[in-house]
N, C-alpha and C. Protein backbone atom coordinates (compact mmCIF):
# COMPACT_ATOMS: atom_id res chain seq x y z
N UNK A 1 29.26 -2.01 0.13
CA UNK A 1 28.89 -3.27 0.73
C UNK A 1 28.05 -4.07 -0.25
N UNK A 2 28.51 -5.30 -0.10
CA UNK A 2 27.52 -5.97 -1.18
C UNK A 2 26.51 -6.63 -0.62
N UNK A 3 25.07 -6.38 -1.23
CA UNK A 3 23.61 -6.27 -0.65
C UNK A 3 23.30 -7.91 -0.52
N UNK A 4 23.72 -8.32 -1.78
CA UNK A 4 23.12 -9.63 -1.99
C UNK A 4 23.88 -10.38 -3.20
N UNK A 5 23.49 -11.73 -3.23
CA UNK A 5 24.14 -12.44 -4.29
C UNK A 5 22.70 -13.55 -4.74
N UNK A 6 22.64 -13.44 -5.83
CA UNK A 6 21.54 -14.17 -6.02
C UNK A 6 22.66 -15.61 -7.00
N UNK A 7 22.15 -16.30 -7.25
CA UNK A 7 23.16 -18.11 -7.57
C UNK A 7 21.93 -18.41 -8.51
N UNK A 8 22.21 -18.88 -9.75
CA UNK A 8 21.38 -19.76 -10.52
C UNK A 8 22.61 -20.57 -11.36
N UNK A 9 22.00 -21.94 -11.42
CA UNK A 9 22.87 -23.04 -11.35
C UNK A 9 24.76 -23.00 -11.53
N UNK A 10 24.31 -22.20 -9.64
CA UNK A 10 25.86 -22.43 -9.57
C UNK A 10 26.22 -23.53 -8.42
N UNK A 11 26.90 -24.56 -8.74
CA UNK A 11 26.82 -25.69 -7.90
C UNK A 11 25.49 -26.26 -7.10
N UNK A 12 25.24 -26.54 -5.99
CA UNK A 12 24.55 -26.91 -5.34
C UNK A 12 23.08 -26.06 -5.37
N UNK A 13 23.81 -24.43 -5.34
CA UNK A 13 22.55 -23.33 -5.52
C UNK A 13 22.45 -23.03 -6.81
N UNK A 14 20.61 -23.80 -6.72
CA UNK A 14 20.03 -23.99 -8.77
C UNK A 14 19.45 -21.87 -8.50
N UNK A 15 18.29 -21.62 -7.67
CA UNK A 15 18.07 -20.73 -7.81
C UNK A 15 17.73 -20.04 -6.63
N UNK A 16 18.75 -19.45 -6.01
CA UNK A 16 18.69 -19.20 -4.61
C UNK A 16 19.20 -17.00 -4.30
N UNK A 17 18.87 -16.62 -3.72
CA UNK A 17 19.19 -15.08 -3.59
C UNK A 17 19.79 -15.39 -1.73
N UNK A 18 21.08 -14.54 -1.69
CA UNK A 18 21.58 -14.66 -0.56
C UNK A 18 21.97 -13.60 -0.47
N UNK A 19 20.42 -12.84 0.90
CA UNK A 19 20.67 -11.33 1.10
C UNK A 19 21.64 -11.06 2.42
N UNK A 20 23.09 -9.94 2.23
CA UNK A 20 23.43 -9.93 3.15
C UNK A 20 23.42 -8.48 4.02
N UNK A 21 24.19 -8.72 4.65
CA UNK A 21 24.62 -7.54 6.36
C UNK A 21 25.32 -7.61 6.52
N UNK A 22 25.83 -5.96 7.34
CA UNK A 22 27.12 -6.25 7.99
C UNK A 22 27.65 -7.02 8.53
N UNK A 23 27.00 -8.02 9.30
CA UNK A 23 27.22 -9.26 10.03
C UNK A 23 26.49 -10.70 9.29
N UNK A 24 26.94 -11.48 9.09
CA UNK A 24 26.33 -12.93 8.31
C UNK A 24 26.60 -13.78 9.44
N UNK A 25 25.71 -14.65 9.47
CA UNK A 25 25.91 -16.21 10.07
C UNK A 25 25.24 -16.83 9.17
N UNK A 26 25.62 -18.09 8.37
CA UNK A 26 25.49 -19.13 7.36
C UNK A 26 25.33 -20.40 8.30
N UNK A 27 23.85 -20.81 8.42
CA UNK A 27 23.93 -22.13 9.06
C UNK A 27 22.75 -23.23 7.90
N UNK A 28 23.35 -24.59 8.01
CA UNK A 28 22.30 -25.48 7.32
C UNK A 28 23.43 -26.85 7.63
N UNK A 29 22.59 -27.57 7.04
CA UNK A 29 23.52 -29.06 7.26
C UNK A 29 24.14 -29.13 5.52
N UNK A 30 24.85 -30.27 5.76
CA UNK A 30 25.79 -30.20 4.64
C UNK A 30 25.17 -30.74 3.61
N UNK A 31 25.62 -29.98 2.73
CA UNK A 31 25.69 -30.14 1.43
C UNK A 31 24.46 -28.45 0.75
N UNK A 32 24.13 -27.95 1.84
CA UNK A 32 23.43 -27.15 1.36
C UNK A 32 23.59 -25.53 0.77
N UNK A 33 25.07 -25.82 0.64
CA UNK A 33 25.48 -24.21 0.17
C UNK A 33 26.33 -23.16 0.64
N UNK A 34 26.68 -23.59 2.27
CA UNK A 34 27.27 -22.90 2.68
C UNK A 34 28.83 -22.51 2.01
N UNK A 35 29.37 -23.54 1.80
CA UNK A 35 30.46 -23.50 1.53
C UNK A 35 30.81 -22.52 0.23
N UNK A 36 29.88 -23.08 -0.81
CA UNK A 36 29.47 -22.49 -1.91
C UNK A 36 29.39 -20.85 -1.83
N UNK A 37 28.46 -20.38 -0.71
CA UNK A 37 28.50 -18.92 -0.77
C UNK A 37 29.75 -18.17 -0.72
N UNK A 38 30.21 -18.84 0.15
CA UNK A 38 31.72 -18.31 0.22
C UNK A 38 32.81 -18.37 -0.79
N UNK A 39 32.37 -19.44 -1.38
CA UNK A 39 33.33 -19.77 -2.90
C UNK A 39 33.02 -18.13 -4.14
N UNK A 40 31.61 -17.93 -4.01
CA UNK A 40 31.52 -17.13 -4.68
C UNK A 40 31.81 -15.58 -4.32
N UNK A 41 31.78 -15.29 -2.86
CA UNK A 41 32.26 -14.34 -2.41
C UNK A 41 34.23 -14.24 -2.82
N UNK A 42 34.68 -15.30 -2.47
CA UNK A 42 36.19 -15.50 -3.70
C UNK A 42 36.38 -14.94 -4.97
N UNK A 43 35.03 -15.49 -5.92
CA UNK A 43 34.85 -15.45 -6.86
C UNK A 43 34.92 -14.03 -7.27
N UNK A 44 34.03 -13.43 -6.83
CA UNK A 44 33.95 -12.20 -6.59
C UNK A 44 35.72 -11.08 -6.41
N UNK A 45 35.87 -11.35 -5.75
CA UNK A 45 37.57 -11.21 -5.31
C UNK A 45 38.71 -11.42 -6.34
N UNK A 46 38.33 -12.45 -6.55
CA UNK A 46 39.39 -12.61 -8.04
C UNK A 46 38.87 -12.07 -9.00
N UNK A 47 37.70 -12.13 -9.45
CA UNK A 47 37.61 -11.25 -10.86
C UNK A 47 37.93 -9.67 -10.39
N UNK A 48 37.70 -9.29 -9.28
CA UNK A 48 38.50 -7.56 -9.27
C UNK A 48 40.05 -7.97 -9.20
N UNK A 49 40.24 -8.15 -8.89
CA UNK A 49 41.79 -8.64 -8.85
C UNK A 49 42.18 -8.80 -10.72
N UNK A 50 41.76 -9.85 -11.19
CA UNK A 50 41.90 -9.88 -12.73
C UNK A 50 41.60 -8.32 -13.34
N UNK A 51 40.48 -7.77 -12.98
CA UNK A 51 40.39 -6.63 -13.84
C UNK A 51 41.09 -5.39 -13.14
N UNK A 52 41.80 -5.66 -12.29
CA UNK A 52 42.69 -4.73 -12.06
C UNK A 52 43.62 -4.83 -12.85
N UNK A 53 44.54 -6.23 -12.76
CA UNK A 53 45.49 -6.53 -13.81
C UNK A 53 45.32 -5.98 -14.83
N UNK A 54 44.12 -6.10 -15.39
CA UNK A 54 43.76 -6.37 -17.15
C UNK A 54 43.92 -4.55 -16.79
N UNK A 55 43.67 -3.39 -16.54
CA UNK A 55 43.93 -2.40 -16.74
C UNK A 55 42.94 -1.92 -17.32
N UNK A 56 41.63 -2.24 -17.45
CA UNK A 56 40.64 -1.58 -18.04
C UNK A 56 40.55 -2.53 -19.23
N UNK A 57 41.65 -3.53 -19.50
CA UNK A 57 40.92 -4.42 -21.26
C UNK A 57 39.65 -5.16 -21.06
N UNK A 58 39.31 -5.15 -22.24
CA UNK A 58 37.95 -6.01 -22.74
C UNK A 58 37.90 -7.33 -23.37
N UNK A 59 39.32 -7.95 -23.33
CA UNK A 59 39.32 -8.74 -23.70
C UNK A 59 38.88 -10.36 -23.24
N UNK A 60 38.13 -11.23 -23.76
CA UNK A 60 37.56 -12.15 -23.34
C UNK A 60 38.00 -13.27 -23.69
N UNK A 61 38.59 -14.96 -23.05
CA UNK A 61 38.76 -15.44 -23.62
C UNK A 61 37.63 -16.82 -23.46
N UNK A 62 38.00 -17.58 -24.25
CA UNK A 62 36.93 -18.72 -23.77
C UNK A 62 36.69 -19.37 -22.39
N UNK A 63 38.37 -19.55 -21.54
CA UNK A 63 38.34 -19.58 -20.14
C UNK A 63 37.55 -19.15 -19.03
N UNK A 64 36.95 -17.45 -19.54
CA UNK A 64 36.98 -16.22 -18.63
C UNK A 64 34.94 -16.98 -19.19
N UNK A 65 34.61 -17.41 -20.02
CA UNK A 65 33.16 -17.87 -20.05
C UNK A 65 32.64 -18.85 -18.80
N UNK A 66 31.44 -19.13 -18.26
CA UNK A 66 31.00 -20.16 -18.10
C UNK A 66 29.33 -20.35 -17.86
N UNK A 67 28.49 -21.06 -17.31
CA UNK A 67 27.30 -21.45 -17.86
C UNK A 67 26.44 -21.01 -16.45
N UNK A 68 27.38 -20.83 -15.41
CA UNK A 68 26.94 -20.29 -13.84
C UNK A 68 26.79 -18.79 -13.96
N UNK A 69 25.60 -18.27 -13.34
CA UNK A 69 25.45 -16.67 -13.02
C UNK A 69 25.76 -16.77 -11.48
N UNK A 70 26.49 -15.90 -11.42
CA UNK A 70 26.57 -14.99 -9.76
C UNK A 70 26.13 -13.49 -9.89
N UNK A 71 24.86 -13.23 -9.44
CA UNK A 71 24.78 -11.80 -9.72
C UNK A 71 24.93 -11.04 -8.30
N UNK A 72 25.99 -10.21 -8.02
CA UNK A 72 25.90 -9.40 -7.16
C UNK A 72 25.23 -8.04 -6.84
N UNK A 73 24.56 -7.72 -5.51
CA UNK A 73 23.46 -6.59 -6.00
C UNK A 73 24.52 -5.59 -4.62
N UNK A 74 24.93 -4.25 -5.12
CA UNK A 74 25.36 -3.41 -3.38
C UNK A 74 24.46 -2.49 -3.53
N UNK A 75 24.82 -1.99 -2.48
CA UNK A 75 23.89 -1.22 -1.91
C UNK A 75 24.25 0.20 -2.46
N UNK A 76 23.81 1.57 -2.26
CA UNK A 76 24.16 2.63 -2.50
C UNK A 76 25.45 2.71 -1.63
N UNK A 77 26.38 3.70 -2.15
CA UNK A 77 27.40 4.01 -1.49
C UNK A 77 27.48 5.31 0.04
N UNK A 78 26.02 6.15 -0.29
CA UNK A 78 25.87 6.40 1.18
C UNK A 78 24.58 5.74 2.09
N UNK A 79 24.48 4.87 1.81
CA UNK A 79 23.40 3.88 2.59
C UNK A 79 24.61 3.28 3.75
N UNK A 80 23.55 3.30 4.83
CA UNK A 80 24.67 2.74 6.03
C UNK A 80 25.64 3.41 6.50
C-alpha cells in the first residue's frame, strides 16, 4: 500500500505531503490539487507499466527526465 506521496513543484502542489489509507476522501475547492493527486497516482501506474516493458533496462532517455518530484513512501509489506 502506498503510505504517502509527498509533490514538490508538481503542478499546482509546490510543497505538499499527501498521507494516505485504505480509504481516501480528497475534498477542497478548485484549483487546489485534487485532481492533481490523482494524476500522480496515474503517474505512478504508468511508470510500473513502462518498467515492466523495459524488462529490467536502465536505459534513460531525455523524455523519461523532468523538473517535478513525486516521491512515493509504502508502508511495510506486513503492516496492515
Amino acid at each position: 500500500m502506498i503510505k504517502s506521496i509527498r509533490f514538490r513543484n508538481y503542478k499546482v502542489l509546490q510543497e505538499t505531503v499527501l498521507p494516505l489509507e485504505a480509504f481516501n476522501l480528497i475534498l477542497g475547492p478548485n484549483g487546489s490539487g485534487k485532481s492533481t493527486s490523482v494524476e500522480a497516482l496515474m503517474a505512478l501506474k504508468r511508470l510500473a507499466d513502462v518498467l515492466l516493458e523495459r524488462n529490467g533496462s536502465e536505459k534513460e532517455s531525455e523524455r523519461d527526465r523532468c523538473e517535478a518530484d513525486l516521491l512515493f513512501e509504502f508502508s511495510d509489506v506486513y503492516e496492515g
